[in-house]
C-alpha atoms as a PDB file:
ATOM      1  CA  UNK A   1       0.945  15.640 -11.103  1.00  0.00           C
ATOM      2  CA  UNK A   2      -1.814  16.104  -8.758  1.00  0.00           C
ATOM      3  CA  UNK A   3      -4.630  13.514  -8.440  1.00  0.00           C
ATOM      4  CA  UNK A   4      -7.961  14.681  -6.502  1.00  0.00           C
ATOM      5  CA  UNK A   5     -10.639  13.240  -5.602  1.00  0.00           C
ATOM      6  CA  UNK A   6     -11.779  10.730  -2.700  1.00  0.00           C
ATOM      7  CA  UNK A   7      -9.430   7.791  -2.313  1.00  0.00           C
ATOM      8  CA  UNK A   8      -9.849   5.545   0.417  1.00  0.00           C
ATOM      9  CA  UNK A   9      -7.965   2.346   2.003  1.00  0.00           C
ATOM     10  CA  UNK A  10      -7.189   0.523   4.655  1.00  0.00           C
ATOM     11  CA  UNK A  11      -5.198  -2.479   5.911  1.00  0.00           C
ATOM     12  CA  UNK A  12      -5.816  -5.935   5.354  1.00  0.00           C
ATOM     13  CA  UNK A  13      -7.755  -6.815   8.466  1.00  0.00           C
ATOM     14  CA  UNK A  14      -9.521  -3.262   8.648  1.00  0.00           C
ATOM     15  CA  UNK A  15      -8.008  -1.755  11.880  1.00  0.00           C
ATOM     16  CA  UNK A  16      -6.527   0.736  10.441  1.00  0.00           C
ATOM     17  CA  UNK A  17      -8.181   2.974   7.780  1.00  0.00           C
ATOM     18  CA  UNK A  18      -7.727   6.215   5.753  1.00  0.00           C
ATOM     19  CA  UNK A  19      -9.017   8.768   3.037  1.00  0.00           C
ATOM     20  CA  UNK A  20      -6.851  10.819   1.042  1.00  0.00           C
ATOM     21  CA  UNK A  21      -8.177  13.755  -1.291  1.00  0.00           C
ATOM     22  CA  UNK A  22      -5.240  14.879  -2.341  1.00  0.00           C
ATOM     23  CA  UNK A  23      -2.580  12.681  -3.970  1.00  0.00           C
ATOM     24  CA  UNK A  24       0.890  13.180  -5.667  1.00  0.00           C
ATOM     25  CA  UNK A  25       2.776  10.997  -8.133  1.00  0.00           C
ATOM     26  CA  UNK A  26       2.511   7.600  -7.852  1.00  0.00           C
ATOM     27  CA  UNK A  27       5.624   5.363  -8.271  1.00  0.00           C
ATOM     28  CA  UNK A  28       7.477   2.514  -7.315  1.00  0.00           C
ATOM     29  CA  UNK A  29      10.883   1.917  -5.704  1.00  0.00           C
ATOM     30  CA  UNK A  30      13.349  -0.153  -6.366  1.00  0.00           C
ATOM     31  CA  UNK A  31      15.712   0.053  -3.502  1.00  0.00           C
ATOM     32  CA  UNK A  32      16.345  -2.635  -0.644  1.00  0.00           C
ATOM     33  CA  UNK A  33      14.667  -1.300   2.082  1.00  0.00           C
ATOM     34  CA  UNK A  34      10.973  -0.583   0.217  1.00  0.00           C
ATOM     35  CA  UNK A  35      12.120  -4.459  -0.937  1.00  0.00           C
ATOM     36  CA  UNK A  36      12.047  -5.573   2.855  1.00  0.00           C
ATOM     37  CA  UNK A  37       9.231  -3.056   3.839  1.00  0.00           C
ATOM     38  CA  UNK A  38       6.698  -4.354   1.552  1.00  0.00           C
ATOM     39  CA  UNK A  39       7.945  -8.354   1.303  1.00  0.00           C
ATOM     40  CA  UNK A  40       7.826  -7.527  -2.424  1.00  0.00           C
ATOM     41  CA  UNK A  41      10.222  -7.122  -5.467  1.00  0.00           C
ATOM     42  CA  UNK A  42       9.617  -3.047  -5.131  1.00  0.00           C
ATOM     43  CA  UNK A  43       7.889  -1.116  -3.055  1.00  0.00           C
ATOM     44  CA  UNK A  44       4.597   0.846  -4.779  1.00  0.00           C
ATOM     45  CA  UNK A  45       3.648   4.443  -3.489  1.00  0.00           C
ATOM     46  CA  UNK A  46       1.630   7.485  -4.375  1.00  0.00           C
ATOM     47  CA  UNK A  47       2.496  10.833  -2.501  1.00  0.00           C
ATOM     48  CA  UNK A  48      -0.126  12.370   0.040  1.00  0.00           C
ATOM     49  CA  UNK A  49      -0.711  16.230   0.783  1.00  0.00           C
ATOM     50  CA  UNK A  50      -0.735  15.630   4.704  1.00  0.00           C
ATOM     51  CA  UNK A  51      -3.559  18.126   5.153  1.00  0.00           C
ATOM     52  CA  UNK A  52      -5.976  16.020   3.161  1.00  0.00           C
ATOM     53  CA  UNK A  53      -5.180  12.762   4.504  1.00  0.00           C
ATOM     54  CA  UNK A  54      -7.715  11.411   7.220  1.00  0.00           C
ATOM     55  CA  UNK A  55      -7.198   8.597   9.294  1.00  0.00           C
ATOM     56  CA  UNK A  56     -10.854   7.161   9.739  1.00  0.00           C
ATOM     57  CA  UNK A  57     -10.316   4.168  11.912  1.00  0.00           C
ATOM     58  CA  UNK A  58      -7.215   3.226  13.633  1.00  0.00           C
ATOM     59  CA  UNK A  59      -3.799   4.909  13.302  1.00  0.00           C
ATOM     60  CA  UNK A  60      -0.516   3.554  11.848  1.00  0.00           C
ATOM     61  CA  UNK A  61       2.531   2.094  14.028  1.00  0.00           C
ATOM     62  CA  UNK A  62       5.575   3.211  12.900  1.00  0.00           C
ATOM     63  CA  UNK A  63       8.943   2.059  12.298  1.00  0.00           C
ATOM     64  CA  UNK A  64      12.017   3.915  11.898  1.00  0.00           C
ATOM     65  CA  UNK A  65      13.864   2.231   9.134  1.00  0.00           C
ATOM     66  CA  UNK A  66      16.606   4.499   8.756  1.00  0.00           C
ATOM     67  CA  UNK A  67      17.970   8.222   9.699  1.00  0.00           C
ATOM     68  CA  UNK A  68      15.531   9.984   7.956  1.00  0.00           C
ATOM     69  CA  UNK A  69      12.592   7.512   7.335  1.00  0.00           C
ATOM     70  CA  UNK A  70       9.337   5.803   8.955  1.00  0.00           C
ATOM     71  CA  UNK A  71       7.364   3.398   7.765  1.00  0.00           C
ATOM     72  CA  UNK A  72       3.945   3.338   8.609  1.00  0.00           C
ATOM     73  CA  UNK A  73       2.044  -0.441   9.222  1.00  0.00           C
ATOM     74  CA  UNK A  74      -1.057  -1.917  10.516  1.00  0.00           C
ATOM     75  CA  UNK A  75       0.740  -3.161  14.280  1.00  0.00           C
ATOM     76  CA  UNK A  76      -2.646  -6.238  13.908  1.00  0.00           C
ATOM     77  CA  UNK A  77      -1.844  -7.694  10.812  1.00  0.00           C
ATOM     78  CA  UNK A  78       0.998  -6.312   9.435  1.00  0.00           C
ATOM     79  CA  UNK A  79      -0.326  -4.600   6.072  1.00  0.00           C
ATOM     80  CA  UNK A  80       2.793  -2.332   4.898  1.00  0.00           C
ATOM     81  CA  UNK A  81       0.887   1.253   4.795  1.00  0.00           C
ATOM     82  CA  UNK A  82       3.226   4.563   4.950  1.00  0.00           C
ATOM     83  CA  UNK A  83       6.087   5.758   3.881  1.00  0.00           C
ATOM     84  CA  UNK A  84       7.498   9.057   6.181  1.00  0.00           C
ATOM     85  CA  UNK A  85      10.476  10.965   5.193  1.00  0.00           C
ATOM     86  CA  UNK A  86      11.436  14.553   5.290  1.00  0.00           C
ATOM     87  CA  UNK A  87       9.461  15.961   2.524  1.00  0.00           C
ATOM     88  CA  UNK A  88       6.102  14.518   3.510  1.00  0.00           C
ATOM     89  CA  UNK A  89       4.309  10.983   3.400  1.00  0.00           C
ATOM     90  CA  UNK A  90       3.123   8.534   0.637  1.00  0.00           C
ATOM     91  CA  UNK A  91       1.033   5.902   0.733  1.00  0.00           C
ATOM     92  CA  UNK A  92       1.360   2.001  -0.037  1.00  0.00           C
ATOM     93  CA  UNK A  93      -0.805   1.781  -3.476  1.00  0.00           C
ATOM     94  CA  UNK A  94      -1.720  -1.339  -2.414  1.00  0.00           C
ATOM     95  CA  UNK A  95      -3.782  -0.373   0.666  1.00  0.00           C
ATOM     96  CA  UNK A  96      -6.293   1.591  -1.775  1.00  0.00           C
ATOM     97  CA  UNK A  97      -9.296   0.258  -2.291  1.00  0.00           C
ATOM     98  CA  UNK A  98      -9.140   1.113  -5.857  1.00  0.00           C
ATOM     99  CA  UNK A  99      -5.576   0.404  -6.642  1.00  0.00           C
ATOM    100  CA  UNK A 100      -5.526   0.355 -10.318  1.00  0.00           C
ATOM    101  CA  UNK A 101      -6.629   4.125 -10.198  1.00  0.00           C
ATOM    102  CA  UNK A 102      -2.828   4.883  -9.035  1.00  0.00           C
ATOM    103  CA  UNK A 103      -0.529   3.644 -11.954  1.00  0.00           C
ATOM    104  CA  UNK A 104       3.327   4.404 -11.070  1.00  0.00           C
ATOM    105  CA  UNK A 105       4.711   7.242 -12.916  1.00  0.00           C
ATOM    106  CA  UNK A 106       8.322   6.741 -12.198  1.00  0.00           C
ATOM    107  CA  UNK A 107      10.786   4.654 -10.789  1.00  0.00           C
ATOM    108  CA  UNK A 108      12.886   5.374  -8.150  1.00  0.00           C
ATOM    109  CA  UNK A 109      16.534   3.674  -7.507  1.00  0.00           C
ATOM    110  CA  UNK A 110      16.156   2.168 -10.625  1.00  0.00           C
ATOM    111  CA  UNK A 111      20.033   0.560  -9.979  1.00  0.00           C
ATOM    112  CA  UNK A 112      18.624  -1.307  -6.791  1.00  0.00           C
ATOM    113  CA  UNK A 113      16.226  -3.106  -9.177  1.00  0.00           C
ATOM    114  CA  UNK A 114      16.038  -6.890  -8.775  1.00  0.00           C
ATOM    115  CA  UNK A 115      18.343  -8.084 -12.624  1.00  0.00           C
ATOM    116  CA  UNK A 116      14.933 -10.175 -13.659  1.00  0.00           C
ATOM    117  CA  UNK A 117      12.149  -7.627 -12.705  1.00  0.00           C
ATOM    118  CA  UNK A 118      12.412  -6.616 -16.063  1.00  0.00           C
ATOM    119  CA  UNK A 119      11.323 -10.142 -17.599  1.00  0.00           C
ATOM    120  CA  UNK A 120       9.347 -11.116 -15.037  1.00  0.00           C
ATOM    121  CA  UNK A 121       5.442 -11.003 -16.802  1.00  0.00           C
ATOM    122  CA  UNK A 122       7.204 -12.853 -19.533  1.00  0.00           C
ATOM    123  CA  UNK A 123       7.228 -15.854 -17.745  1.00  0.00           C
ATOM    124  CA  UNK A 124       4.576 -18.833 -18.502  1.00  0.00           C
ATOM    125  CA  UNK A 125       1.424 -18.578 -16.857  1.00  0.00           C
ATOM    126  CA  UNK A 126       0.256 -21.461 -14.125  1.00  0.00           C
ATOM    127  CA  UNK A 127      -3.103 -22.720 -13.262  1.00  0.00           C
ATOM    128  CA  UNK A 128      -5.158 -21.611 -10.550  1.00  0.00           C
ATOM    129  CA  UNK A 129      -4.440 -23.665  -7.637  1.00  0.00           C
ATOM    130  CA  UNK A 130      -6.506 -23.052  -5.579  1.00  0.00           C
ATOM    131  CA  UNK A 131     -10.322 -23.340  -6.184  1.00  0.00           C
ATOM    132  CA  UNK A 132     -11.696 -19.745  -5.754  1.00  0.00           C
ATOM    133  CA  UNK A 133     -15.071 -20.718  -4.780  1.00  0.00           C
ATOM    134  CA  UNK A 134     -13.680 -22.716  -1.521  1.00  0.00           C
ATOM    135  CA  UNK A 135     -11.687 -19.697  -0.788  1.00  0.00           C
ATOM    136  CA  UNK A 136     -13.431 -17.642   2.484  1.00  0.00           C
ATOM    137  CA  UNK A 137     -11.714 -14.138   3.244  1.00  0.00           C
ATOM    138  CA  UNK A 138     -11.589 -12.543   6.321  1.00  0.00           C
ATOM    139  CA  UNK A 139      -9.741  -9.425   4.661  1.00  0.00           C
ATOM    140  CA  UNK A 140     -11.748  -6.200   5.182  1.00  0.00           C
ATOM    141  CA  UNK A 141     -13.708  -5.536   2.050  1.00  0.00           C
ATOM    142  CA  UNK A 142     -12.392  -2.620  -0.354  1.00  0.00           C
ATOM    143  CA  UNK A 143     -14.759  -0.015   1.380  1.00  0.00           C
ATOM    144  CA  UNK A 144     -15.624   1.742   4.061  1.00  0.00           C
ATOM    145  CA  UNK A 145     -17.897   0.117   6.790  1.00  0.00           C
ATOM    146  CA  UNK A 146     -19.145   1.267   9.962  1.00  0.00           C
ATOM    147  CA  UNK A 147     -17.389  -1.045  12.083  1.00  0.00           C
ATOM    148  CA  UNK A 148     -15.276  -4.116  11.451  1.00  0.00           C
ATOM    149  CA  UNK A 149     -15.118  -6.984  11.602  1.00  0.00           C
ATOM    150  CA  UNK A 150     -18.925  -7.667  11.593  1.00  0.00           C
ATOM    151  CA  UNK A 151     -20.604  -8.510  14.732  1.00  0.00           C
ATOM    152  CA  UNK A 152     -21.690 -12.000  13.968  1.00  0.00           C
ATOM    153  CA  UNK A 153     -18.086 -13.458  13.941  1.00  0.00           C
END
């Protein structure tokens, strides 16, 4: 699976930014370390060819996390962004700005998996809350911009 195109992303406070043209399967993994990388219940990825992947602003730190791997994160605020290993890098789906464009394919270390991911959207739905409209982000927007954060702040 091969997914062209112009994808771009970025961290959470916009320090760190990329475009990819070039993407691989997306998918998600299961294991404990993607679980502690990404502070989630799996961690979500999509394969990049190295040779089309820009960074536009900013530059990764990385972590070694094990042997054979790096992680890639925003060393400002954190964001989870890169996954290195052996036979290339992916990509957090998360730090696209279009994320729902990059729908996991496959699941990796599918035995790792948390025993009630499976039921998990089953569960009730709550109430907002938290009133949206009193709600002011300082997250970088889902684009590109010529610098950030604006110069008014």
């Amino acid at each position: 699976m091969t997914l062209t195109g112009v994808f771009t992303g970025g961290c959470q406070c916009g320090a760190v930014r990329f475009r990819a043209e070039k993407l691989g399967r997306p998918s998600i993994c299961h294991c404990r370390m993607c679980q502690k990388a990404s502070g989630g219940f799996f961690g979500a990825f999509v394969s990049a060819d190295q040779a089309h992947l820009t960074w536009t602003r900013g530059q990764p730190s990385l972590f070694r996390s094990s042997a054979k791997v790096k992680r890639g994160f925003c060393n400002r605020c954190g964001t989870p962004l890169t996954y290195h290993h052996p036979g290339g890098v992916e990509i957090t789906i998360g730090a696209f700005d279009q994320p729902e464009l990059l729908e996991p394919q496959v699941q990796v270390n599918h035995d790792k998996r948390l025993p009630w991911v499976e039921t998990l959207f089953d569960k009730p739905l709550a109430a907002q809350s938290l009133d949206a409209t009193e709600m002011v982000s300082y997250q970088h927007p889902d684009h590109d911009t010529a610098e950030w954060p604006p110069k008014d702040e």
